[in-house]
C-alpha atoms as a PDB file:
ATOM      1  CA  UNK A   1     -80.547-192.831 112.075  1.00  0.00           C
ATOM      2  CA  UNK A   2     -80.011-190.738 115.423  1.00  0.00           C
ATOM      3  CA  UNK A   3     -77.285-190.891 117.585  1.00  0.00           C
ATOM      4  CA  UNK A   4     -76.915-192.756 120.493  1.00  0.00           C
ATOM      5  CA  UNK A   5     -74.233-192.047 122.843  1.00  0.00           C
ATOM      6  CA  UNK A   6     -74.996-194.749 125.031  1.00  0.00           C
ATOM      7  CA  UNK A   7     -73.957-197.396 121.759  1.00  0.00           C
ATOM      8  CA  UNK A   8     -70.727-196.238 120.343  1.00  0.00           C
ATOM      9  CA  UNK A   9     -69.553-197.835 117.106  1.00  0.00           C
ATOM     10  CA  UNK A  10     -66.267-200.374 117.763  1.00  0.00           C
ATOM     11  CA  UNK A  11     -63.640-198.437 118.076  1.00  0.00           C
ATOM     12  CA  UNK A  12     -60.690-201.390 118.593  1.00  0.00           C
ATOM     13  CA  UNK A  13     -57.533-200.424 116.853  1.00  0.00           C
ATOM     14  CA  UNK A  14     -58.008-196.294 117.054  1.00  0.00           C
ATOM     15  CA  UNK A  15     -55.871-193.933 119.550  1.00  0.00           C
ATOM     16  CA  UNK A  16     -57.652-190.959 120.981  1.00  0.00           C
ATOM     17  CA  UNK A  17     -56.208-188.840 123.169  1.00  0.00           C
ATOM     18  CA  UNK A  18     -58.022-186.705 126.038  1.00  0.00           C
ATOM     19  CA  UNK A  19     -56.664-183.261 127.605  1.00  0.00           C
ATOM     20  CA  UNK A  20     -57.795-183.404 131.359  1.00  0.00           C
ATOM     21  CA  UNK A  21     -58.864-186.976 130.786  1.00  0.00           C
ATOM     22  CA  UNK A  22     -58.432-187.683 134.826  1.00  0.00           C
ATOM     23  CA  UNK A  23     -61.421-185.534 136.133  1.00  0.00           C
ATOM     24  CA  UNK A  24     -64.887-184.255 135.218  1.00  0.00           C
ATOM     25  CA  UNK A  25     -66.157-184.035 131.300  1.00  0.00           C
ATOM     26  CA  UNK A  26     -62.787-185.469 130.479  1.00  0.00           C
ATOM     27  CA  UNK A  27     -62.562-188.650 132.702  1.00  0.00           C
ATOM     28  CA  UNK A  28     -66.105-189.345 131.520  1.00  0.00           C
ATOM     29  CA  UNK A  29     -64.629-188.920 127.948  1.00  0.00           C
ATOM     30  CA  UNK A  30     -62.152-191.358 128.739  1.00  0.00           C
ATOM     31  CA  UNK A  31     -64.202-193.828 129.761  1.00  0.00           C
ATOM     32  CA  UNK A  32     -66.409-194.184 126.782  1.00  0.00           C
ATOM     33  CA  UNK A  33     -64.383-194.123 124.221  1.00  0.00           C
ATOM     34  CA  UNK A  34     -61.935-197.330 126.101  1.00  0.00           C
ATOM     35  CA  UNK A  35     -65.515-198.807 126.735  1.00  0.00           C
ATOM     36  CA  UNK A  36     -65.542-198.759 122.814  1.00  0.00           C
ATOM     37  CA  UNK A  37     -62.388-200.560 122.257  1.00  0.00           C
ATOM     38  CA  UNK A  38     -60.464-197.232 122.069  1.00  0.00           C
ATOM     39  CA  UNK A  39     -56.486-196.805 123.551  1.00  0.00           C
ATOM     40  CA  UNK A  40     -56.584-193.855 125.279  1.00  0.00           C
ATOM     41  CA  UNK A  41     -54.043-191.552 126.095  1.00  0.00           C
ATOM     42  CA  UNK A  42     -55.071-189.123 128.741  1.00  0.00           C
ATOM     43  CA  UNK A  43     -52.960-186.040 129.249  1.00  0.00           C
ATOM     44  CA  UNK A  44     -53.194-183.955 132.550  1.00  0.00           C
ATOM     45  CA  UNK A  45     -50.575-182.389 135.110  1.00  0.00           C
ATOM     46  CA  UNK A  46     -51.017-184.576 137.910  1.00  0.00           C
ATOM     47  CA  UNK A  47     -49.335-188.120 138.119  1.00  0.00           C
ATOM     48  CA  UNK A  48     -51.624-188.767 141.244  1.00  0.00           C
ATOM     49  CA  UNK A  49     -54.762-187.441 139.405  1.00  0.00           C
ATOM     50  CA  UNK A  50     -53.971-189.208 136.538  1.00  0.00           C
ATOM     51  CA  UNK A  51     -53.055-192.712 138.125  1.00  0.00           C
ATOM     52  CA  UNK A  52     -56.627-192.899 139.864  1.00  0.00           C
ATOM     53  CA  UNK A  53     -58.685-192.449 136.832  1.00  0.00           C
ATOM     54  CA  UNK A  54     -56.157-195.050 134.893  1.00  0.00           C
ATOM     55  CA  UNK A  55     -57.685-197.434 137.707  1.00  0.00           C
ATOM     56  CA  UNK A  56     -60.997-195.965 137.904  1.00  0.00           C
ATOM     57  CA  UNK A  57     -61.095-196.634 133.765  1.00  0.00           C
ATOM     58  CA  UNK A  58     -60.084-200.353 134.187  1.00  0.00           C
ATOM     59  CA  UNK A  59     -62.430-201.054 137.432  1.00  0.00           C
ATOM     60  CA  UNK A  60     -64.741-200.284 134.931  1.00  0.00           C
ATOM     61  CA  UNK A  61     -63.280-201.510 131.266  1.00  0.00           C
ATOM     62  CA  UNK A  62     -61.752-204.481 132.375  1.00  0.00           C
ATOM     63  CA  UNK A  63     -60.159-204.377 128.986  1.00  0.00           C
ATOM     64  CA  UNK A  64     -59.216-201.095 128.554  1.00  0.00           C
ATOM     65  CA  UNK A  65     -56.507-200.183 127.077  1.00  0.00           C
ATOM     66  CA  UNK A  66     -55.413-197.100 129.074  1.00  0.00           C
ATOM     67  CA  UNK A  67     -51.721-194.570 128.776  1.00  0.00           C
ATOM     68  CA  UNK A  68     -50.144-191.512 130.192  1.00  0.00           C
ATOM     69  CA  UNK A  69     -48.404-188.538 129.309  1.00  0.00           C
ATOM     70  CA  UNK A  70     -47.771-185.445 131.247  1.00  0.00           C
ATOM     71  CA  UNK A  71     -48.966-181.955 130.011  1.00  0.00           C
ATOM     72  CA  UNK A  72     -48.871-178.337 131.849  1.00  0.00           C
ATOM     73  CA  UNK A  73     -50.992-176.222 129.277  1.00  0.00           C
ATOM     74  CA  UNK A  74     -49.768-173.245 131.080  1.00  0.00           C
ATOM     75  CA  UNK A  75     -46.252-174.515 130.110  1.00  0.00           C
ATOM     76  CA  UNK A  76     -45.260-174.072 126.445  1.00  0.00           C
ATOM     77  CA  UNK A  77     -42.651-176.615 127.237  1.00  0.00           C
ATOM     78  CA  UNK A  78     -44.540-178.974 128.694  1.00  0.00           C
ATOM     79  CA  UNK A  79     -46.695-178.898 125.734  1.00  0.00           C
ATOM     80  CA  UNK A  80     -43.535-179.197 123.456  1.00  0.00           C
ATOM     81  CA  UNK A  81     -43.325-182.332 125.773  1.00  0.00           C
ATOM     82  CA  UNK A  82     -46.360-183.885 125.634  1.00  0.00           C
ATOM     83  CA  UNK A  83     -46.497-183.145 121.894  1.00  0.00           C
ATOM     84  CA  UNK A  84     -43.359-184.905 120.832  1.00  0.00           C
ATOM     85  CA  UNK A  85     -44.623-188.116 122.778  1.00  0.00           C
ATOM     86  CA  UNK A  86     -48.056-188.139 121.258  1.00  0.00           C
ATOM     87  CA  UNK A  87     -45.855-187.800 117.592  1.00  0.00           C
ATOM     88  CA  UNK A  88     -44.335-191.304 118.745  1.00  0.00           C
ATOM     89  CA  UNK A  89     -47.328-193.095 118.213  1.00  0.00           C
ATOM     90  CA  UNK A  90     -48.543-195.094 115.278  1.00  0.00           C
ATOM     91  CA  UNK A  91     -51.726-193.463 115.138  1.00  0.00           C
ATOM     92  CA  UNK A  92     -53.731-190.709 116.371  1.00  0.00           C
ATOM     93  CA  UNK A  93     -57.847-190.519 115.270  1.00  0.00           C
ATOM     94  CA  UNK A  94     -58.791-187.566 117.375  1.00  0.00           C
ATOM     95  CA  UNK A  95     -57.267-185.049 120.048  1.00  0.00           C
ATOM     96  CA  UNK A  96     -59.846-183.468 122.204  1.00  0.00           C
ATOM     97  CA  UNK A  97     -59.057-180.304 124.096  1.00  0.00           C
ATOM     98  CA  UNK A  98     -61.221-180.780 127.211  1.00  0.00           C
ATOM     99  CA  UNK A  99     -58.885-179.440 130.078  1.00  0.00           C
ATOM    100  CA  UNK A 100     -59.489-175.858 131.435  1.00  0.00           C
ATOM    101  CA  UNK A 101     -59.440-173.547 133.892  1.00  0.00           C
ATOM    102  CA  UNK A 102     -61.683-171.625 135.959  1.00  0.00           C
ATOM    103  CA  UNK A 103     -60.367-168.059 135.621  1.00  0.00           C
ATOM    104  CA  UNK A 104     -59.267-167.010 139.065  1.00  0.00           C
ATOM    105  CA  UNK A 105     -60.190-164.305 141.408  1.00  0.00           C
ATOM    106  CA  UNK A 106     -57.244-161.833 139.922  1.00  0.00           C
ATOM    107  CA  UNK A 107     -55.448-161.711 137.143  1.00  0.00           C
ATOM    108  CA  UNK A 108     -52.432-164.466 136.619  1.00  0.00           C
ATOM    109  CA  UNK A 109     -50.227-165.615 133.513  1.00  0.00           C
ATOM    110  CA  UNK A 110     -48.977-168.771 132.418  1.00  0.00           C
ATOM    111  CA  UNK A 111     -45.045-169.868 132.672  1.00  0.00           C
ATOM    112  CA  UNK A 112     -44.786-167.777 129.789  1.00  0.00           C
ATOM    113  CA  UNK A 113     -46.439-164.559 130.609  1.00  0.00           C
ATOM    114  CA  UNK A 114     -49.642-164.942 129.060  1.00  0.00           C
ATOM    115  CA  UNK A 115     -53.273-164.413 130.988  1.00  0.00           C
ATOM    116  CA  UNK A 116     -53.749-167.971 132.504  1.00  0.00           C
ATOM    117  CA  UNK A 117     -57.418-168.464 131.243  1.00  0.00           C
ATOM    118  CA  UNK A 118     -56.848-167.917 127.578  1.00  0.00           C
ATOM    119  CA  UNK A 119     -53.276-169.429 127.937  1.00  0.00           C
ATOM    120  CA  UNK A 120     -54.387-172.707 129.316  1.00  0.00           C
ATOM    121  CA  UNK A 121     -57.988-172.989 127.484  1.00  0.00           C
ATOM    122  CA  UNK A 122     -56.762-171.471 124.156  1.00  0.00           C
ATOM    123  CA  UNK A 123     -53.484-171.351 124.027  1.00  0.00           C
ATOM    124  CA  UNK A 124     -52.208-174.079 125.209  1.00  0.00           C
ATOM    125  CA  UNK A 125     -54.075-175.830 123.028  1.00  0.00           C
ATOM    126  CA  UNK A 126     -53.149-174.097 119.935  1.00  0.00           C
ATOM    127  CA  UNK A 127     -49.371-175.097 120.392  1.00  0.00           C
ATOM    128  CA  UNK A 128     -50.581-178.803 121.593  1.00  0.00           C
ATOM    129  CA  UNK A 129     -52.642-178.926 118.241  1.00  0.00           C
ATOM    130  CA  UNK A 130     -50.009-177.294 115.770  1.00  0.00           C
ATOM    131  CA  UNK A 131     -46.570-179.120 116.706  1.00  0.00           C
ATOM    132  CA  UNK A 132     -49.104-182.715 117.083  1.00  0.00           C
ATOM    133  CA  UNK A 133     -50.597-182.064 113.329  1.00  0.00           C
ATOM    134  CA  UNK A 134     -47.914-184.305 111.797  1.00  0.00           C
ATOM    135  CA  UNK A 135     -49.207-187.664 113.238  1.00  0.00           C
ATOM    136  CA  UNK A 136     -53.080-186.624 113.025  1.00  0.00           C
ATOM    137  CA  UNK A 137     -52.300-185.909 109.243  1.00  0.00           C
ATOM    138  CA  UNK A 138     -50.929-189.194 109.111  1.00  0.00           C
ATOM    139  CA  UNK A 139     -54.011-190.855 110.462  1.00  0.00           C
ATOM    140  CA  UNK A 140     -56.661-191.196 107.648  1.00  0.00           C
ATOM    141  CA  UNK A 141     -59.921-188.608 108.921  1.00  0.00           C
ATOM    142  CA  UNK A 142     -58.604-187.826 112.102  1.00  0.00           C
ATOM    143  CA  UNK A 143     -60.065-185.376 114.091  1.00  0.00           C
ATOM    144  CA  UNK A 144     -59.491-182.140 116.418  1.00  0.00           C
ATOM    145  CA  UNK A 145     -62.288-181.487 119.047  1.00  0.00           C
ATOM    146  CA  UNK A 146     -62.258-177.878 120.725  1.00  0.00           C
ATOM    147  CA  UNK A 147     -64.316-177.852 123.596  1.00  0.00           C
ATOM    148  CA  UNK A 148     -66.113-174.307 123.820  1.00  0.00           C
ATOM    149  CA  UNK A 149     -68.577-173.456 126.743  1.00  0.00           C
ATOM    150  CA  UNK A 150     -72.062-172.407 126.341  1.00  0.00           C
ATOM    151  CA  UNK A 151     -71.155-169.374 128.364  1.00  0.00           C
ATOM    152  CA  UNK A 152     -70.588-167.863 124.870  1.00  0.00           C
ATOM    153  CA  UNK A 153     -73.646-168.145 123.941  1.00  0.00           C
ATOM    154  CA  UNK A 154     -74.942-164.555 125.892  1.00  0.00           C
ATOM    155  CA  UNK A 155     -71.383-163.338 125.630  1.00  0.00           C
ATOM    156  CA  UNK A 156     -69.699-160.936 122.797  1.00  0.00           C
ATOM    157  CA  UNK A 157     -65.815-161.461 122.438  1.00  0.00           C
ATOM    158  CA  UNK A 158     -63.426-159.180 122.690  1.00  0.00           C
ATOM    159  CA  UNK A 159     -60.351-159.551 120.453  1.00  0.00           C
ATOM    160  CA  UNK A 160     -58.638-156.299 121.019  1.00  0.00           C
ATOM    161  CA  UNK A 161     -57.922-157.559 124.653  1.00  0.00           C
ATOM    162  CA  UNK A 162     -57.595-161.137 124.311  1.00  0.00           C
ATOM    163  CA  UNK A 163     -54.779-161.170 127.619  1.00  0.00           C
ATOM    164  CA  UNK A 164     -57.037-158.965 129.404  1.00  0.00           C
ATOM    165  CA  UNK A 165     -54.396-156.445 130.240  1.00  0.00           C
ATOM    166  CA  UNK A 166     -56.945-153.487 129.906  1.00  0.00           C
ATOM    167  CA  UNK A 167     -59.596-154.855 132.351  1.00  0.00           C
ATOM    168  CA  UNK A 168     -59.849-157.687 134.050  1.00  0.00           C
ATOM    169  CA  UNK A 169     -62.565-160.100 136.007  1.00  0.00           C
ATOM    170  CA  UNK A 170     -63.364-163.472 136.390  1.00  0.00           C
ATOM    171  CA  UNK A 171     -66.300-164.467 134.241  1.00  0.00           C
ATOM    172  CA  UNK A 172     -64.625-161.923 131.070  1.00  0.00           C
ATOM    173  CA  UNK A 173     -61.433-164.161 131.071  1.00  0.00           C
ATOM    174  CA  UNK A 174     -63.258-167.440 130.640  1.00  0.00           C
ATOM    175  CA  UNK A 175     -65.836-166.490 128.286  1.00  0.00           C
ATOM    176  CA  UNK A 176     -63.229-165.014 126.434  1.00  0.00           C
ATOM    177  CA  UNK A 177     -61.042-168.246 126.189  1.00  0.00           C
ATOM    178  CA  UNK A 178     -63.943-170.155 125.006  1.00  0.00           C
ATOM    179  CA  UNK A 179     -65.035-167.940 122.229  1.00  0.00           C
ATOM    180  CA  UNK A 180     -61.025-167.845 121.189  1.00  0.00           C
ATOM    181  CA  UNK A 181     -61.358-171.875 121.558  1.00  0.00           C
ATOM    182  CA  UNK A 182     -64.193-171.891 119.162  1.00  0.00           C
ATOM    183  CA  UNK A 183     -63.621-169.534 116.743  1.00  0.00           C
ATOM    184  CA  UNK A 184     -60.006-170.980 116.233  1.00  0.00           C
ATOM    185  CA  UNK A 185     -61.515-174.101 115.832  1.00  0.00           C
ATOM    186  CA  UNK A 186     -63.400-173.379 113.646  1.00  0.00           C
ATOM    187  CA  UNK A 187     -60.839-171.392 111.303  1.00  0.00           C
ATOM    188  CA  UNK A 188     -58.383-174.550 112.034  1.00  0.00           C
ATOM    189  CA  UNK A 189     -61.170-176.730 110.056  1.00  0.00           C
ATOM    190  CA  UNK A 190     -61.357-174.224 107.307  1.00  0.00           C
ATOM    191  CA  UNK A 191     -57.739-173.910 107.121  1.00  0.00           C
ATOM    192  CA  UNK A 192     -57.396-177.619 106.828  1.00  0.00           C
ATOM    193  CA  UNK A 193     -59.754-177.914 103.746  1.00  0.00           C
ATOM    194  CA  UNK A 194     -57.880-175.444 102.448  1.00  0.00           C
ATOM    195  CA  UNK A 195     -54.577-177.320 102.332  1.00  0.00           C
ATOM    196  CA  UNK A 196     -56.472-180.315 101.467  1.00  0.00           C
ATOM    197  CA  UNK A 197     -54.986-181.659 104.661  1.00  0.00           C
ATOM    198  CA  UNK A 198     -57.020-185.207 105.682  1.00  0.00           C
ATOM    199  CA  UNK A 199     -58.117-183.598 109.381  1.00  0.00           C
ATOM    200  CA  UNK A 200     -61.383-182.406 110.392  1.00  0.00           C
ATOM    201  CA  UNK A 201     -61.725-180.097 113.308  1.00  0.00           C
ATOM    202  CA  UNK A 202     -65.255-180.035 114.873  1.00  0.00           C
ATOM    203  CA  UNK A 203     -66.226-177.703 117.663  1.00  0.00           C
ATOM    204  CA  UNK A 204     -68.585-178.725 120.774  1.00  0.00           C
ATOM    205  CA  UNK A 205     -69.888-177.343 123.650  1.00  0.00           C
ATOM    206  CA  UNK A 206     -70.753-179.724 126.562  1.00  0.00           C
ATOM    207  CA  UNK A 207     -73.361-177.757 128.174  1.00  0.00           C
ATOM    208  CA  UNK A 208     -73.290-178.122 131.912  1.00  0.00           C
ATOM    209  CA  UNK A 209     -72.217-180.773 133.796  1.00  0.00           C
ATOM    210  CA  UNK A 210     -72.165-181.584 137.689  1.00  0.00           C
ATOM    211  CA  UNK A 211     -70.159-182.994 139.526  1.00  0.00           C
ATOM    212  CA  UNK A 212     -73.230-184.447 141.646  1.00  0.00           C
ATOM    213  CA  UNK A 213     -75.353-185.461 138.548  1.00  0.00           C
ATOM    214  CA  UNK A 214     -72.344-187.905 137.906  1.00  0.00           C
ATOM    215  CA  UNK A 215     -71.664-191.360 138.288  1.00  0.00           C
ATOM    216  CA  UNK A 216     -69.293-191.873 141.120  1.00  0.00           C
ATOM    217  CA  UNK A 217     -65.962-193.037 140.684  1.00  0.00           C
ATOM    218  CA  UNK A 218     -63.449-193.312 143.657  1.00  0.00           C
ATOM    219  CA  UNK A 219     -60.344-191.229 143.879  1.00  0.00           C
ATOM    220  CA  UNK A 220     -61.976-189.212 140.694  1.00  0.00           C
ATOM    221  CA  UNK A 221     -65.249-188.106 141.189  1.00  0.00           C
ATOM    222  CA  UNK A 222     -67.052-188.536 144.699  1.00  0.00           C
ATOM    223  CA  UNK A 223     -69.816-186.380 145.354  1.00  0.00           C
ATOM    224  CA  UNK A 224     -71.179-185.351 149.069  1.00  0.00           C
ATOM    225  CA  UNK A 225     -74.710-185.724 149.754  1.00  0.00           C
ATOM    226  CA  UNK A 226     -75.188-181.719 149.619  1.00  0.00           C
ATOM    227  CA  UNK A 227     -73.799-181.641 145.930  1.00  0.00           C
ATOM    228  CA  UNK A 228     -76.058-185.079 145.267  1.00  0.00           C
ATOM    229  CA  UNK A 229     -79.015-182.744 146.512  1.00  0.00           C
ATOM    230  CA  UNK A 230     -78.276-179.782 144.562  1.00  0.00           C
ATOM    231  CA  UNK A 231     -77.792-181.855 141.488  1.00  0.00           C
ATOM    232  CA  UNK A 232     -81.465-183.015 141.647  1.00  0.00           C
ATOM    233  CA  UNK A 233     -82.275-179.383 142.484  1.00  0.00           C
ATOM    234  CA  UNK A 234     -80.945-178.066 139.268  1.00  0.00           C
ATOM    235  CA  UNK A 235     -81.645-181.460 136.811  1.00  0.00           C
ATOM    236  CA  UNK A 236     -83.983-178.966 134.481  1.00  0.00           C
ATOM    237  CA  UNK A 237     -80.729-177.146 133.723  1.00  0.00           C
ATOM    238  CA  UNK A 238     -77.586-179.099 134.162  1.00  0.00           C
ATOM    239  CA  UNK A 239     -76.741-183.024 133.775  1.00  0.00           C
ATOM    240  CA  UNK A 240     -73.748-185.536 135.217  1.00  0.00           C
ATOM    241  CA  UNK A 241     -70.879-185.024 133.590  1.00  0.00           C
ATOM    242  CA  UNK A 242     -70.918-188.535 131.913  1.00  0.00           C
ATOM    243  CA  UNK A 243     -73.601-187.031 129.748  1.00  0.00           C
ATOM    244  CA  UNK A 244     -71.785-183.455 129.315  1.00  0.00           C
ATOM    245  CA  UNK A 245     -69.030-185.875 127.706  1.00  0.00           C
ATOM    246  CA  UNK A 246     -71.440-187.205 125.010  1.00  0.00           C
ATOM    247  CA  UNK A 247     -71.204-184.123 122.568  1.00  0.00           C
ATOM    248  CA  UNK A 248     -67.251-184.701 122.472  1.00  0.00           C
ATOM    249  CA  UNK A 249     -67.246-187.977 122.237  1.00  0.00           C
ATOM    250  CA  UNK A 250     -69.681-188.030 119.238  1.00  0.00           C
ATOM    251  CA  UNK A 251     -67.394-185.219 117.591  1.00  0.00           C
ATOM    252  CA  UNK A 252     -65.134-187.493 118.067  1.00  0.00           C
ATOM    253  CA  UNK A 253     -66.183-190.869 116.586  1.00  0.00           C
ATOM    254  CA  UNK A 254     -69.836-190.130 114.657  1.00  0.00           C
ATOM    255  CA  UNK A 255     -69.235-191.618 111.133  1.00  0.00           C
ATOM    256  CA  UNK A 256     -71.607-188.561 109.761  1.00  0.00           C
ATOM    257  CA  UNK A 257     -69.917-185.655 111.311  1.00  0.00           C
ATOM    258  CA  UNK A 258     -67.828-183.872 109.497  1.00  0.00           C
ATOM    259  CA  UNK A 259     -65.650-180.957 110.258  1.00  0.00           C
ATOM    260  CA  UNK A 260     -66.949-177.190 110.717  1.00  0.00           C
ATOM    261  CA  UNK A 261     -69.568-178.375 112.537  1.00  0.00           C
ATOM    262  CA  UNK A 262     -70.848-177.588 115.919  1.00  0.00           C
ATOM    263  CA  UNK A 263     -72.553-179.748 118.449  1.00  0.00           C
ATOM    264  CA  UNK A 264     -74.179-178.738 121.867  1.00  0.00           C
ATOM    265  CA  UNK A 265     -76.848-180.937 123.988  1.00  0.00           C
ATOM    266  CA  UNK A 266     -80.581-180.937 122.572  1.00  0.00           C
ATOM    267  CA  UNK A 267     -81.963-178.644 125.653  1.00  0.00           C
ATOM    268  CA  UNK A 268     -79.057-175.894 125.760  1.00  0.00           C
ATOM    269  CA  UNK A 269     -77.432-177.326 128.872  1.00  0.00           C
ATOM    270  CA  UNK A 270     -78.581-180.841 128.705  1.00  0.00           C
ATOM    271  CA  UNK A 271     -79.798-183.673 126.119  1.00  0.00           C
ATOM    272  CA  UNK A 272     -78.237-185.936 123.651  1.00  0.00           C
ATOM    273  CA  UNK A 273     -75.670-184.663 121.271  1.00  0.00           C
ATOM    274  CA  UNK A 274     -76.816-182.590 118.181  1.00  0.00           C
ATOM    275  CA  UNK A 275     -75.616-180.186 115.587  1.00  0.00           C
ATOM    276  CA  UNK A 276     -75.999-176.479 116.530  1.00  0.00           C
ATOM    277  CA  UNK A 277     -75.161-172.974 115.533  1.00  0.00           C
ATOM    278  CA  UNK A 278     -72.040-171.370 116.711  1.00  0.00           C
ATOM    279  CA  UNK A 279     -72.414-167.818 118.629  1.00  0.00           C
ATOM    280  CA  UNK A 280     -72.260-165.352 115.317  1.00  0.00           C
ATOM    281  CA  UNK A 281     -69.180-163.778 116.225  1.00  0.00           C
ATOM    282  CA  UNK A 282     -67.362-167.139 116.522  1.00  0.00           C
ATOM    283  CA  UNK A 283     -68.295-167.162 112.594  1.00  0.00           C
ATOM    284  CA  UNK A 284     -66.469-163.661 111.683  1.00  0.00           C
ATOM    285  CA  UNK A 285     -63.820-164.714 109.759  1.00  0.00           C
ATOM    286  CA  UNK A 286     -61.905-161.518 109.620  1.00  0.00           C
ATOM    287  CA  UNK A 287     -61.885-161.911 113.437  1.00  0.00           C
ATOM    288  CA  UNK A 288     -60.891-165.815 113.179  1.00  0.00           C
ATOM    289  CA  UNK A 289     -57.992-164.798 111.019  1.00  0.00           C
ATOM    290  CA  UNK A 290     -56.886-161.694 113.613  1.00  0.00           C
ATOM    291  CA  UNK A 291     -57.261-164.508 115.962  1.00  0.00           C
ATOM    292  CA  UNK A 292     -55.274-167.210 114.208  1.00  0.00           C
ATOM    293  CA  UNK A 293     -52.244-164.959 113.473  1.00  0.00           C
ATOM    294  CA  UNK A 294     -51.911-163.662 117.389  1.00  0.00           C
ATOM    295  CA  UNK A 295     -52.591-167.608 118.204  1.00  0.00           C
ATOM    296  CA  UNK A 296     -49.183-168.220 116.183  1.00  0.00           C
ATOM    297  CA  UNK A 297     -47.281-165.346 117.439  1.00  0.00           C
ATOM    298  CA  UNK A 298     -48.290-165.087 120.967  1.00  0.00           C
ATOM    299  CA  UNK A 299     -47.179-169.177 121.239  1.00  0.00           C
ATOM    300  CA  UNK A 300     -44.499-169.106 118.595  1.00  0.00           C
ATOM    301  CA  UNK A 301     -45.522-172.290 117.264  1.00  0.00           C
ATOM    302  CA  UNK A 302     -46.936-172.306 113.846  1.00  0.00           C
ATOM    303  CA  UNK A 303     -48.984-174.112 111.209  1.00  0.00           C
ATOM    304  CA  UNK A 304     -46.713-174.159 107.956  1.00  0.00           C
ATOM    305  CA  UNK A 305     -49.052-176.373 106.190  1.00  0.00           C
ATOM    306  CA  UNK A 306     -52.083-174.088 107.018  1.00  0.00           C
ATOM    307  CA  UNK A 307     -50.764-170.646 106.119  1.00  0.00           C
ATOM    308  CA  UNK A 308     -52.852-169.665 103.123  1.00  0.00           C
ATOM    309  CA  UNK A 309     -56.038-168.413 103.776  1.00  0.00           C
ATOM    310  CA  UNK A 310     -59.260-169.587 103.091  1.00  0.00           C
END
């Protein structure tokens, strides 16, 4: 039977939790899954930010069932933070890692001296994922969702300057977080079959999503009439972000996914949710182990359980 992402399956009594759950892809996110019967837990840095799409969600879903926590991905210890909360509760089905940056103009580094693109996209993540393992493993076929870009897709990946201390521009630094964020992921689910661990990890990429091709939503997303018009202007190539969030919320909750897999939109950037092919290079796995061991040390947070390779 195909997938519809406009008819989820009942989701009552499950906990997901959303990185960057109060804006774009992630808000969207949100809001289908609590639509489902889902209690959400949406993580992002800004109390403000986060409080508007709390009330956005329950304008919305009535019943929704809607939480908190706070969580700097450029901050090892706010991830620390935001990890030990997300350990207090009963159960966790699936952690997506939707928030990102945009790289910026020049070069910057997180709290912790690390290149800000690849420590907030990648990173950040790794650490949120490793020291939150204990209550996913606890959760019978929970799930890990890495959000990649399709920016990878035309893009090679350079390992041997992951931090871009060599060279440095914009467009470099993001790619390069997202093809770190997808080859991990994909290792992570390998790893996890491995160590017969009950966790699947499957990778997406949402395609791209506009801001003006979405659904507005006060004090979250409200597009001008100018990004309205360029949004109709581009709908061969790019959709809302409501329908960018469809791939990660079927990794998410499709009974018949199952980890190692890869979904992207039917049409490249747009479309319904389907299984897809990886860039090549995401599936080196002499590079994915390179990758997995700087992860650990460049973080210093670990996956005990995971250590043996595949």
């Amino acid at each position: 039977m195909a997938w519809n992402p406009e008819v989820l399956p009942d989701l009552t009594g499950r906990t997901y939790a959303v990185t960057g759950g109060n804006a774009g892809i992630g808000y969207f996110i949100a809001e289908q899954l609590a639509a489902a019967g889902a209690h959400l837990v949406i993580l992002g840095r800004n109390p403000d930010r986060m409080g508007a799409a709390v009330t956005a969600i329950r304008h919305h879903v009535p019943t929704a069932d809607v939480t908190t926590i706070p969580l700097d991905l450029a901050d090892l210890e706010s991830v620390a933070s935001a990890a030990a909360a997300l350990t207090r509760l009963d159960r966790l089905d699936a952690l997506i890692h939707n928030a990102g940056v945009n790289a910026p103009a020049r070069r910057a580094t997180t709290r912790q001296g690390l290149e800000l693109t690849v420590g907030t996209n990648h990173l950040g993540h790794v650490a949120l994922t490793a020291l939150t393992l204990p209550v996913l493993a606890a959760t019978p076929g929970s799930r890990i969702v890495p959000v990649g870009s399709i920016m990878t897709r035309r893009t090679g990946f350079d390992l041997d300057d992951l931090l871009s201390e060599r060279s440095y521009t914009p467009r470099q630094a993001y790619v390069r977080s997202k093809h770190a964020v997808q080859m991990f992921g994909l290792e992570l689910d390998r790893r996890l079959r491995h160590a017969d661990v009950d966790v699947r990890s499957i990778v997406v990429h949402p395609g791209l999503g506009l801001d003006g091709a979405s659904p507005r939503r006060p004090g979250v997303n409200q597009p001008s009439p100018l990004a309205r018009f360029s949004a109709r202007l581009l709908s061969p190539l790019a959709q809302g972000k409501h329908r960018a969030a469809w791939v990660a919320v079927r990794a998410a909750v499709d009974p018949g996914a199952e980890g190692g897999q890869y979904y992207s939109p039917r049409r490249r950037g747009i479309g319904v949710p389907v299984l897809g092919t990886p860039p090549e290079v995401d599936t080196d796995r002499d590079l994915a182990a390179r990758l997995w061991s700087m992860s650990q040390e460049l973080t210093g947070v670990d996956f005990p359980a995971l250590a043996a390779r595949p």
